[in-house]
Structure formats: structure tokens, C-alpha cells
PDB file of N, CA and C in Angstrom:
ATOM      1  N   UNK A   1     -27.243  76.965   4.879  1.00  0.00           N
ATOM      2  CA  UNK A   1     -27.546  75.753   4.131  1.00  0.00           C
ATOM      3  C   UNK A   1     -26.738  75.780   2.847  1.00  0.00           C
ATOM      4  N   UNK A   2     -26.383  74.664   2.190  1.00  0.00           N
ATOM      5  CA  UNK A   2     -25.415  74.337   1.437  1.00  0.00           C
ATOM      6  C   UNK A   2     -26.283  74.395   0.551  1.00  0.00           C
ATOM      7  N   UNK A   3     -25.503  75.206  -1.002  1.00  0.00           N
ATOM      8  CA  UNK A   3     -26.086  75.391  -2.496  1.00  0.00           C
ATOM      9  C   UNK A   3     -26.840  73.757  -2.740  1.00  0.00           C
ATOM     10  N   UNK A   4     -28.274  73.740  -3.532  1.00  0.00           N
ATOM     11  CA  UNK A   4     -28.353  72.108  -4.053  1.00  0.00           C
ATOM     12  C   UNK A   4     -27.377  71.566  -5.049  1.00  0.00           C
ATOM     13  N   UNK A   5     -26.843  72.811  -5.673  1.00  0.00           N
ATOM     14  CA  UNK A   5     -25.253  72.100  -6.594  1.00  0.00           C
ATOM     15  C   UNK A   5     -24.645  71.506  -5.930  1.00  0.00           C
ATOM     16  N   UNK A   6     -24.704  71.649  -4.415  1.00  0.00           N
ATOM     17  CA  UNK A   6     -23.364  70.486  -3.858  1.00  0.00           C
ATOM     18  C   UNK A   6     -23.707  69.340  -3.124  1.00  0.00           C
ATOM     19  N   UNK A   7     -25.129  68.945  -3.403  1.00  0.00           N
ATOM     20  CA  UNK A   7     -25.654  67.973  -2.664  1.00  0.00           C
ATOM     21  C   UNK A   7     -25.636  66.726  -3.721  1.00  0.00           C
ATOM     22  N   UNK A   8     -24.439  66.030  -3.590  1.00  0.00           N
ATOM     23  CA  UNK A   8     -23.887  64.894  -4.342  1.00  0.00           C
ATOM     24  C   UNK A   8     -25.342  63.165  -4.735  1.00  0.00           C
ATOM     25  N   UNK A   9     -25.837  63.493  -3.335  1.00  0.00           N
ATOM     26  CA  UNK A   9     -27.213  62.366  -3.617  1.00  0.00           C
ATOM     27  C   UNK A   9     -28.024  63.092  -5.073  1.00  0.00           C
ATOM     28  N   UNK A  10     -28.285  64.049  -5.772  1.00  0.00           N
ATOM     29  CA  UNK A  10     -28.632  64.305  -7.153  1.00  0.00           C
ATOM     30  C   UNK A  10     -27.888  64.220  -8.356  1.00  0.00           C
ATOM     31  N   UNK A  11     -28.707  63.429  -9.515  1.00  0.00           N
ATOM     32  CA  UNK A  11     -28.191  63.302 -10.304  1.00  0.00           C
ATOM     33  C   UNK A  11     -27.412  64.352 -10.914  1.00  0.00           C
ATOM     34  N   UNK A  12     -26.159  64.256 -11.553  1.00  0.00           N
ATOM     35  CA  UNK A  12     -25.787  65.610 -12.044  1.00  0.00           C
ATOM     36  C   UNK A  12     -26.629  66.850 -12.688  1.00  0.00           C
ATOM     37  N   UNK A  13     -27.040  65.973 -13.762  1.00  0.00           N
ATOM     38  CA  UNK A  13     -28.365  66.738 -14.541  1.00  0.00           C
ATOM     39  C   UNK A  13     -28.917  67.656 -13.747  1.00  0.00           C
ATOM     40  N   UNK A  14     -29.511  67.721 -12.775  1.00  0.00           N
ATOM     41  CA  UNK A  14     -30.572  67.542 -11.996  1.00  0.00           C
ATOM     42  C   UNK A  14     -30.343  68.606 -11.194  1.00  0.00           C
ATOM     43  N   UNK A  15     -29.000  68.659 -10.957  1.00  0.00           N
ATOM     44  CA  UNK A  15     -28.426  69.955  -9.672  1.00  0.00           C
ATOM     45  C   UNK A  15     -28.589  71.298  -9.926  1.00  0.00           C
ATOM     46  N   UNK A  16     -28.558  71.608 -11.399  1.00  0.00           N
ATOM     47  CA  UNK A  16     -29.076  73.243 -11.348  1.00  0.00           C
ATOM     48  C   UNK A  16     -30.508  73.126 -11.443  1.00  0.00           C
ATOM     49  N   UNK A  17     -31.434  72.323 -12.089  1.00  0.00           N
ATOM     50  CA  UNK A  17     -32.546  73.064 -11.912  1.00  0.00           C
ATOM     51  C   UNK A  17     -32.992  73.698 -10.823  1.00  0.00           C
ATOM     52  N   UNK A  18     -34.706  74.226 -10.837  1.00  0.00           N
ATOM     53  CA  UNK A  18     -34.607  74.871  -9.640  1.00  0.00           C
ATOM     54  C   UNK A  18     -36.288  73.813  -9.609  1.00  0.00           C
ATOM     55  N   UNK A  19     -36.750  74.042  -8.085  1.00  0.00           N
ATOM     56  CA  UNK A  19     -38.038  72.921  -7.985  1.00  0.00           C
ATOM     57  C   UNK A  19     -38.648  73.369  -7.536  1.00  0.00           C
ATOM     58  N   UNK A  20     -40.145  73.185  -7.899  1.00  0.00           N
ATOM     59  CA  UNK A  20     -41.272  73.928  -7.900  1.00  0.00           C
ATOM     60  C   UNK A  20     -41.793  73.790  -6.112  1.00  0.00           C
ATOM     61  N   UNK A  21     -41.603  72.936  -5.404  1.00  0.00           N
ATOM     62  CA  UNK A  21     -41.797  72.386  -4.128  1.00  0.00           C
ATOM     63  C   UNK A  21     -40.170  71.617  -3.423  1.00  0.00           C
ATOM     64  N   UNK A  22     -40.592  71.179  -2.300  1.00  0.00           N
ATOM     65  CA  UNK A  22     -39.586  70.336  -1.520  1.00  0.00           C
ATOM     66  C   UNK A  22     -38.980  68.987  -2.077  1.00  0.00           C
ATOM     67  N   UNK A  23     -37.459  68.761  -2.375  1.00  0.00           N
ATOM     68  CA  UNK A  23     -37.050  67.994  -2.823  1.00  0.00           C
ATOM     69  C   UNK A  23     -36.685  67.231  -2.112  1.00  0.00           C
ATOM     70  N   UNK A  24     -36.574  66.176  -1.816  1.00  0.00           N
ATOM     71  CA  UNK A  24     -36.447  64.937  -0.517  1.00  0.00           C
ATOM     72  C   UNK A  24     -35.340  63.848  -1.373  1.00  0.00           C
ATOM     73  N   UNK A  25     -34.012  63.331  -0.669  1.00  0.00           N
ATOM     74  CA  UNK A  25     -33.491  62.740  -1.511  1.00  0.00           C
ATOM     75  C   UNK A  25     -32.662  61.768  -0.318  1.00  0.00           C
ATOM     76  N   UNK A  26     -33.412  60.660  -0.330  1.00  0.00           N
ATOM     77  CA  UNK A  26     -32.729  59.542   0.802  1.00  0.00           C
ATOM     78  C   UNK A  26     -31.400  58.735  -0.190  1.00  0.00           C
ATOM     79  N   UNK A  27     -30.489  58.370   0.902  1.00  0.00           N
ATOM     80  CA  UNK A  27     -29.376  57.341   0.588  1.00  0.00           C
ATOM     81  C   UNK A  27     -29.588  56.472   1.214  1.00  0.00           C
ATOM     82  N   UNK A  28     -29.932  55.158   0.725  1.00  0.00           N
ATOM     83  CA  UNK A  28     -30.089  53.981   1.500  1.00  0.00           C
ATOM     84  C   UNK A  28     -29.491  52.780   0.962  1.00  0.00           C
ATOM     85  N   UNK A  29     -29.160  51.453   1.638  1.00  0.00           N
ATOM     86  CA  UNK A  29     -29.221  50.349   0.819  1.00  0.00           C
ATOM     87  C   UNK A  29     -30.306  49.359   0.636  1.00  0.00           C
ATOM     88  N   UNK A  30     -30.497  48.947  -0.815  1.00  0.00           N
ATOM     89  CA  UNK A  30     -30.944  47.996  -1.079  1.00  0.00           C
ATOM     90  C   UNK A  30     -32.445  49.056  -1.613  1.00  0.00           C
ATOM     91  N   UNK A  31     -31.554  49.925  -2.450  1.00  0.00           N
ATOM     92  CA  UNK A  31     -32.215  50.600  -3.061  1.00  0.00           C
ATOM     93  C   UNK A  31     -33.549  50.324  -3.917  1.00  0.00           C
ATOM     94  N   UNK A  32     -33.102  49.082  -4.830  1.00  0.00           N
ATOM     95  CA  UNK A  32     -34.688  48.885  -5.432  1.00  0.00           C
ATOM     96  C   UNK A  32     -35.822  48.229  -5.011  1.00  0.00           C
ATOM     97  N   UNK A  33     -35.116  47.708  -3.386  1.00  0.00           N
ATOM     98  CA  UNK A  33     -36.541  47.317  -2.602  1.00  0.00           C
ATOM     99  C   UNK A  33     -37.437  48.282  -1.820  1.00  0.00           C
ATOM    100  N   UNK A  34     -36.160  49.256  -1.607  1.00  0.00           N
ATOM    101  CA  UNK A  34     -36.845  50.870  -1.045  1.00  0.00           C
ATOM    102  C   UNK A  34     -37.536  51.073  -1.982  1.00  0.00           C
ATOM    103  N   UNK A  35     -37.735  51.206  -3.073  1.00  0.00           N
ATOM    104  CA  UNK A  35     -38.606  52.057  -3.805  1.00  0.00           C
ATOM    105  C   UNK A  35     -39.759  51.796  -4.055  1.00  0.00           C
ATOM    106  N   UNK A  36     -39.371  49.856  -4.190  1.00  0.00           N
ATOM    107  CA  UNK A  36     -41.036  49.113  -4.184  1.00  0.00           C
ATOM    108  C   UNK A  36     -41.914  49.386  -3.240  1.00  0.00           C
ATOM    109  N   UNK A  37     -40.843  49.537  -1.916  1.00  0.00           N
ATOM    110  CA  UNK A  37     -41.891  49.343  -0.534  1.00  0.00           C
ATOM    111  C   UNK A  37     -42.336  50.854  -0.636  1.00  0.00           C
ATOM    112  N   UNK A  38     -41.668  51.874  -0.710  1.00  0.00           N
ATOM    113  CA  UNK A  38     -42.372  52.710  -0.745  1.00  0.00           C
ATOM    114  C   UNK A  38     -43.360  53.264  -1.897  1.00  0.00           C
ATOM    115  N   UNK A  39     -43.497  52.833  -2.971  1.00  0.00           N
ATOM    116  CA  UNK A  39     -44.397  52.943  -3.822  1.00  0.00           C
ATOM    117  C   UNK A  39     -45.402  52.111  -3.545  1.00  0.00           C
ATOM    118  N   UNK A  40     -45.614  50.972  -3.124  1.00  0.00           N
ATOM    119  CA  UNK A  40     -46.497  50.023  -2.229  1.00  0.00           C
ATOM    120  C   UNK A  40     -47.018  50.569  -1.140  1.00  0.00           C
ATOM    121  N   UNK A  41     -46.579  51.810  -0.078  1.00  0.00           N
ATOM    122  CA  UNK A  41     -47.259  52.933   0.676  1.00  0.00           C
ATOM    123  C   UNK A  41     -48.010  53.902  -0.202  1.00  0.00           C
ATOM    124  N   UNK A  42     -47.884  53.854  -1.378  1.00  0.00           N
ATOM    125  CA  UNK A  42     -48.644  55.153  -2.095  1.00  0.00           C
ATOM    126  C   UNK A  42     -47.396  55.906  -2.236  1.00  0.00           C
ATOM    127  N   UNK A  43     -46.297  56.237  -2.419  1.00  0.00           N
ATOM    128  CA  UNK A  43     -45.633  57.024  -2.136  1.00  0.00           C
ATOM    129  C   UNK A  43     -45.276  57.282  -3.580  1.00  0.00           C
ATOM    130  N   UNK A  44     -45.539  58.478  -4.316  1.00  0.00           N
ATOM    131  CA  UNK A  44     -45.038  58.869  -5.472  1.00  0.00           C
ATOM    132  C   UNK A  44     -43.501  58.880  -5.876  1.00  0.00           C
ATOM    133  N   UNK A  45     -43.029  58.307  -6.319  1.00  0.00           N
ATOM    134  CA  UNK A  45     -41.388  58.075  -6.558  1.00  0.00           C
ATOM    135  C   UNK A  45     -41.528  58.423  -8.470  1.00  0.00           C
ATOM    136  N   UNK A  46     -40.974  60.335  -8.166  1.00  0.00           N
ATOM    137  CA  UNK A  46     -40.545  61.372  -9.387  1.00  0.00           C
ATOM    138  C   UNK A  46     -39.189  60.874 -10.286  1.00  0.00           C
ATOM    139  N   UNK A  47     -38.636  60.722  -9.640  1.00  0.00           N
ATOM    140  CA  UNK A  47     -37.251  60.597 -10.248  1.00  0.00           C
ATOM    141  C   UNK A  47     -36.554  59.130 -10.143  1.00  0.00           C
ATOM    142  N   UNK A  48     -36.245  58.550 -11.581  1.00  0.00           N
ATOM    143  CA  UNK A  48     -35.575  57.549 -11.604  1.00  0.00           C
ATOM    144  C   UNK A  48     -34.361  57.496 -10.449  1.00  0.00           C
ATOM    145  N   UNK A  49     -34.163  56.098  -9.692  1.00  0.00           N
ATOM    146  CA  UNK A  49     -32.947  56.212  -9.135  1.00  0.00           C
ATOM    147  C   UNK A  49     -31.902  56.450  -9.507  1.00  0.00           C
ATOM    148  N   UNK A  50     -30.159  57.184  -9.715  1.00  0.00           N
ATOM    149  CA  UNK A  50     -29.102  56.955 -10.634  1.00  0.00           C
ATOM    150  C   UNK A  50     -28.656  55.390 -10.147  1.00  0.00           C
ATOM    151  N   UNK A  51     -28.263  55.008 -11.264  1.00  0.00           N
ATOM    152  CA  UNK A  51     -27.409  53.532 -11.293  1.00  0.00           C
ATOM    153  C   UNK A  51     -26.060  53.210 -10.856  1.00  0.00           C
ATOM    154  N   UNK A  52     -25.554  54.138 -10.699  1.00  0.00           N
ATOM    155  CA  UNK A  52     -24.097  54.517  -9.984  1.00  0.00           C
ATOM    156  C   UNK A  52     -23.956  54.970  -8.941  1.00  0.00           C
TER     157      UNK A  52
END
């Protein structure tokens, strides 16, 4: 499995820390309706999307 430093879907910031549990990081389009719908399931959404 590939270092999380090289998993480009995380914000830069973001790539060295280390995480207390499982980090889950989808690429999709039409990103800010994904997030509604899934926060509308209950779905806890941690991390701002990046804008770029």
C-alpha cells in the first residue's frame, strides 16, 4: 500500500498527519451536492472539501 503522503485526494496540509481511525476520501463530481446528500444520511463530513 502506497505512503498517505502520496494520496493526492488530501489536502496538502493534511498528508503527514497521522489519524486516529480510518480515513475515507471519495473523488466525485458535483461535489457540494455530495456532501449535502450525504450529511442528509447522517453522515458526519470531518473535513472541509479543498476548493481546487
Amino acid at each position: 500500500m502506497s505512503s498517505p503522503k502520496t494520496w493526492a485526494v488530501l489536502p496538502a496540509a493534511q498528508r503527514d498527519r497521522e489519524a486516529a481511525g480510518p480515513v475515507l476520501a471519495l473523488t466525485v463530481t458535483g461535489r457540494e451536492a455530495e456532501v449535502e446528500r450525504l450529511r442528509a444520511e447522517g453522515t458526519p463530513v470531518t473535513m472541509p472539501a479543498p476548493t481546487a
